[in-house]
C-alpha atoms as a PDB file:
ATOM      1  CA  UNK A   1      -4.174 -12.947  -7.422  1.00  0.00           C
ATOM      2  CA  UNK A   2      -6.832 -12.166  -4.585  1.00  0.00           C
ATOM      3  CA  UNK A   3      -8.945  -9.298  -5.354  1.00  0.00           C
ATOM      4  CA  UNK A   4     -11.036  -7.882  -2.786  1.00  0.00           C
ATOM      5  CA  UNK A   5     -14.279  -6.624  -3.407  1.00  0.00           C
ATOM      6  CA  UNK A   6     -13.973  -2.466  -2.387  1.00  0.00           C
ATOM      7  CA  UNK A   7     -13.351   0.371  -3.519  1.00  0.00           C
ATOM      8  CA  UNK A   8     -10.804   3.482  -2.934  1.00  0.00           C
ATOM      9  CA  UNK A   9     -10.426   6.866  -4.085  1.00  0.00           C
ATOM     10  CA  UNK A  10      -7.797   9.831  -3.016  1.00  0.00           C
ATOM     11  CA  UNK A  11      -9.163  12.266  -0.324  1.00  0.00           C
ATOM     12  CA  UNK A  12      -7.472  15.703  -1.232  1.00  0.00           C
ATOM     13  CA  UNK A  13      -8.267  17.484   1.839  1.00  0.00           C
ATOM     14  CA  UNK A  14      -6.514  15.237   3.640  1.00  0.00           C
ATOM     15  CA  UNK A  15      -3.755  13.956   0.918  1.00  0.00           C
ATOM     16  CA  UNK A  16      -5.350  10.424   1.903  1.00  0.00           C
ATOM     17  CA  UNK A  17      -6.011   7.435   0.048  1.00  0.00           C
ATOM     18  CA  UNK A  18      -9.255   5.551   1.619  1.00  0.00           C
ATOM     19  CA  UNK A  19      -9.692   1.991   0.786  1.00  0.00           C
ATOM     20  CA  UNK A  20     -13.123   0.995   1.707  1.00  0.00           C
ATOM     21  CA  UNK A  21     -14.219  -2.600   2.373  1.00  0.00           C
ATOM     22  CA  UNK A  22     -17.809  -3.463   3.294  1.00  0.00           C
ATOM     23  CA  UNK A  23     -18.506  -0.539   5.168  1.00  0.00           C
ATOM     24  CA  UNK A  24     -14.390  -0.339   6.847  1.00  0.00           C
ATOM     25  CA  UNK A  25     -12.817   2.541   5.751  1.00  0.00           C
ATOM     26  CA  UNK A  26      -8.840   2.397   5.909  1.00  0.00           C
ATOM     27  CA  UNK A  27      -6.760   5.388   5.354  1.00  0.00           C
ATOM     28  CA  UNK A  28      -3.363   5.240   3.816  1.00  0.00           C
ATOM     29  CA  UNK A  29      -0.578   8.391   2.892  1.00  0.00           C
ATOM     30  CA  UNK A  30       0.791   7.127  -0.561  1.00  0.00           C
ATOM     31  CA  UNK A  31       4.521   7.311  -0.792  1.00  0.00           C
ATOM     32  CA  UNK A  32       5.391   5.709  -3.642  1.00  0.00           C
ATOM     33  CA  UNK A  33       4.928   4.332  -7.302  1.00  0.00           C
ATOM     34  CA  UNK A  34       7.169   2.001  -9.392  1.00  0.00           C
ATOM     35  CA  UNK A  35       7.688  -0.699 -12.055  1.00  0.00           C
ATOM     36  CA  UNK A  36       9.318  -3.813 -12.130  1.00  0.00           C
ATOM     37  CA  UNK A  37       9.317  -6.219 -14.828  1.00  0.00           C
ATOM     38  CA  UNK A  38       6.434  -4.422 -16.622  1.00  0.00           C
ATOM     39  CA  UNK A  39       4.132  -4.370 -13.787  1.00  0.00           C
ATOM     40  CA  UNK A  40       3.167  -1.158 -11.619  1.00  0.00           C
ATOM     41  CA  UNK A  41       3.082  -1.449  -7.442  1.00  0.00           C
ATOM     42  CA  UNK A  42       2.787   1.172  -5.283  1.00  0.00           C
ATOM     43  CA  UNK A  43       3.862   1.174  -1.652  1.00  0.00           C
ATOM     44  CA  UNK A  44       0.930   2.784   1.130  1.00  0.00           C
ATOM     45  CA  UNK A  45       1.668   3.869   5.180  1.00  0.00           C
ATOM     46  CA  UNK A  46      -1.610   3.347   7.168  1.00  0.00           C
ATOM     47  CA  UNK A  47      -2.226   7.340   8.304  1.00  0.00           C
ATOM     48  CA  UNK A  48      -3.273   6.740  11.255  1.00  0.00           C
ATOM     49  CA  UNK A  49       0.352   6.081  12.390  1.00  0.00           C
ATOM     50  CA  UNK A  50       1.698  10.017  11.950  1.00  0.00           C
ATOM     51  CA  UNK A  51       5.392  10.025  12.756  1.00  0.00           C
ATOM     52  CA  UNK A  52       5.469  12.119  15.669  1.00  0.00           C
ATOM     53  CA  UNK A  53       2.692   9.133  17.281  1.00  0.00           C
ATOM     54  CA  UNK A  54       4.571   6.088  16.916  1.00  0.00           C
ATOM     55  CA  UNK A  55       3.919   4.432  19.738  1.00  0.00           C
ATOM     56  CA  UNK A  56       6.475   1.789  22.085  1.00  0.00           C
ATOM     57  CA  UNK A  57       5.531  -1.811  21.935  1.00  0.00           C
ATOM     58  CA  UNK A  58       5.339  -3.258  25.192  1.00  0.00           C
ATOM     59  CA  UNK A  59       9.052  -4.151  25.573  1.00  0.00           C
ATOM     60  CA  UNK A  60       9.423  -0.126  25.192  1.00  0.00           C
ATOM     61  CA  UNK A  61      11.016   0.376  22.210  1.00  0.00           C
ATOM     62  CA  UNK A  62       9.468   2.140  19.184  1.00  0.00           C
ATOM     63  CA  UNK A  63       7.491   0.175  17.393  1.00  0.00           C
ATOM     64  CA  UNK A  64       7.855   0.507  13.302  1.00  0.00           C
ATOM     65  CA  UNK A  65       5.722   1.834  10.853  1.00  0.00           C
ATOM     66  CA  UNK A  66       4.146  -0.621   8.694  1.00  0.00           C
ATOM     67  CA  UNK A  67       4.061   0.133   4.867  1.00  0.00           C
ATOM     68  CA  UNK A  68       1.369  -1.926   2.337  1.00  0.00           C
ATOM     69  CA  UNK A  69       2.977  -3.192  -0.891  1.00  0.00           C
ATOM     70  CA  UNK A  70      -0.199  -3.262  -3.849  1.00  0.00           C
ATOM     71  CA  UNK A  71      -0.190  -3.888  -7.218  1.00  0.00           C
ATOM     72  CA  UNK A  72      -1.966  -1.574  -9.388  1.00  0.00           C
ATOM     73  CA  UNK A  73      -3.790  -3.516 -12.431  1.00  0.00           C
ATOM     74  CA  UNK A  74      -5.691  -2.060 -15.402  1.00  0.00           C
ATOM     75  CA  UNK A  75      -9.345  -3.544 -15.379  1.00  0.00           C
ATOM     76  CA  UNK A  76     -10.151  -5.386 -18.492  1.00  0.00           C
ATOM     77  CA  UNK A  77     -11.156  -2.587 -20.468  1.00  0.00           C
ATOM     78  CA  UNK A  78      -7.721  -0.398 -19.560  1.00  0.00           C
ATOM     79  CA  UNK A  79     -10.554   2.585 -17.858  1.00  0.00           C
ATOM     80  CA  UNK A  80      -9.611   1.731 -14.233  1.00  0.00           C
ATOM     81  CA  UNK A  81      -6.941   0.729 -12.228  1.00  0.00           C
ATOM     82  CA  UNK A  82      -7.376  -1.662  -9.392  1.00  0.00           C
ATOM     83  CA  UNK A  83      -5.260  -2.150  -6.579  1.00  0.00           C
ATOM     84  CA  UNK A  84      -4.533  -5.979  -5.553  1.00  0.00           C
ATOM     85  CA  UNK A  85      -2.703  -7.743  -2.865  1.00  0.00           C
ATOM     86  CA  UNK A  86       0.389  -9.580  -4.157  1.00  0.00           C
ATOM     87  CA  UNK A  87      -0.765 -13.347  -3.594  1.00  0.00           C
ATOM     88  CA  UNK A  88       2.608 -14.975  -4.714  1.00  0.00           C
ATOM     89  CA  UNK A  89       5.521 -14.801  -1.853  1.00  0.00           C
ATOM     90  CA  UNK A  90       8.113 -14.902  -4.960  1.00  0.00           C
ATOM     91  CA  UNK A  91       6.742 -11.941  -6.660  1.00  0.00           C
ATOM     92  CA  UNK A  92       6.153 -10.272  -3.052  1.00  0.00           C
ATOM     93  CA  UNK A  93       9.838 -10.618  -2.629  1.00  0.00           C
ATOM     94  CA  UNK A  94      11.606  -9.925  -5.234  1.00  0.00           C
ATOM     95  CA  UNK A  95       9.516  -6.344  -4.928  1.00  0.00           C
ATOM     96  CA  UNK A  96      10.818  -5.677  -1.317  1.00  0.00           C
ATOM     97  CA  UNK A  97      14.130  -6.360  -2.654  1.00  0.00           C
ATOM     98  CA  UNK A  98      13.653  -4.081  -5.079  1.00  0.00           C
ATOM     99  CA  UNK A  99      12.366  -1.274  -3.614  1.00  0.00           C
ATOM    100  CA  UNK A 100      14.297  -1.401  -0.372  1.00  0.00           C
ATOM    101  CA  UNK A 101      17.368  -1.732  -2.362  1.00  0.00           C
ATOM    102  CA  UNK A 102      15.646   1.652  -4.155  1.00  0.00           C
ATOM    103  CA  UNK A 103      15.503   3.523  -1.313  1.00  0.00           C
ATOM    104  CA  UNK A 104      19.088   2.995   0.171  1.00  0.00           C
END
């Protein structure tokens, strides 16, 4: 599993999470939290894409708002929890499955 040196904490002015990366801030509305098989994922909208500003691609039609899948890991003393992309297309799966299935 990649980690990527960062950090992130939760802006509550804003309702924001920020995920920093060398000095790139990202911004990201959390909209959900889950388990599967034991391990915790949690599923982030970039905020910069607000509904009402979804812009059309350039065929015209709307283009769709993207949504990041992380898993959320305990550091090795169990004080912290780190996010972490999911490395392993079987694993990635099977969590899209499972949450899309979720939200129909």
């Amino acid at each position: 599993m990649a980690e990527i040196d960062g950090e992130y904490w939760y802006d509550p002015d804003n309702r924001e999470l920020v995920i920093k990366v060398d000095e790139e801030e990202s911004r990201f509305y959390f909209q959900d939290r889950f388990e599967l098989k034991g391990e915790t994922y949690c599923i982030l909208s970039p905020a910069e894409e607000a509904d009402d500003e979804i812009e059309d691609n350039e065929d015209g039609e709307n283009s769709e708002e993207e949504a990041l899948i992380m898993k959320v890991i305990e550091d090795k003393d169990g004080d912290e929890e780190i996010l972490s992309v999911i490395d392993d297309d079987e694993e990635f799966e099977a969590v899209c499955r499972h949450y899309y299935r979720e939200e129909q």
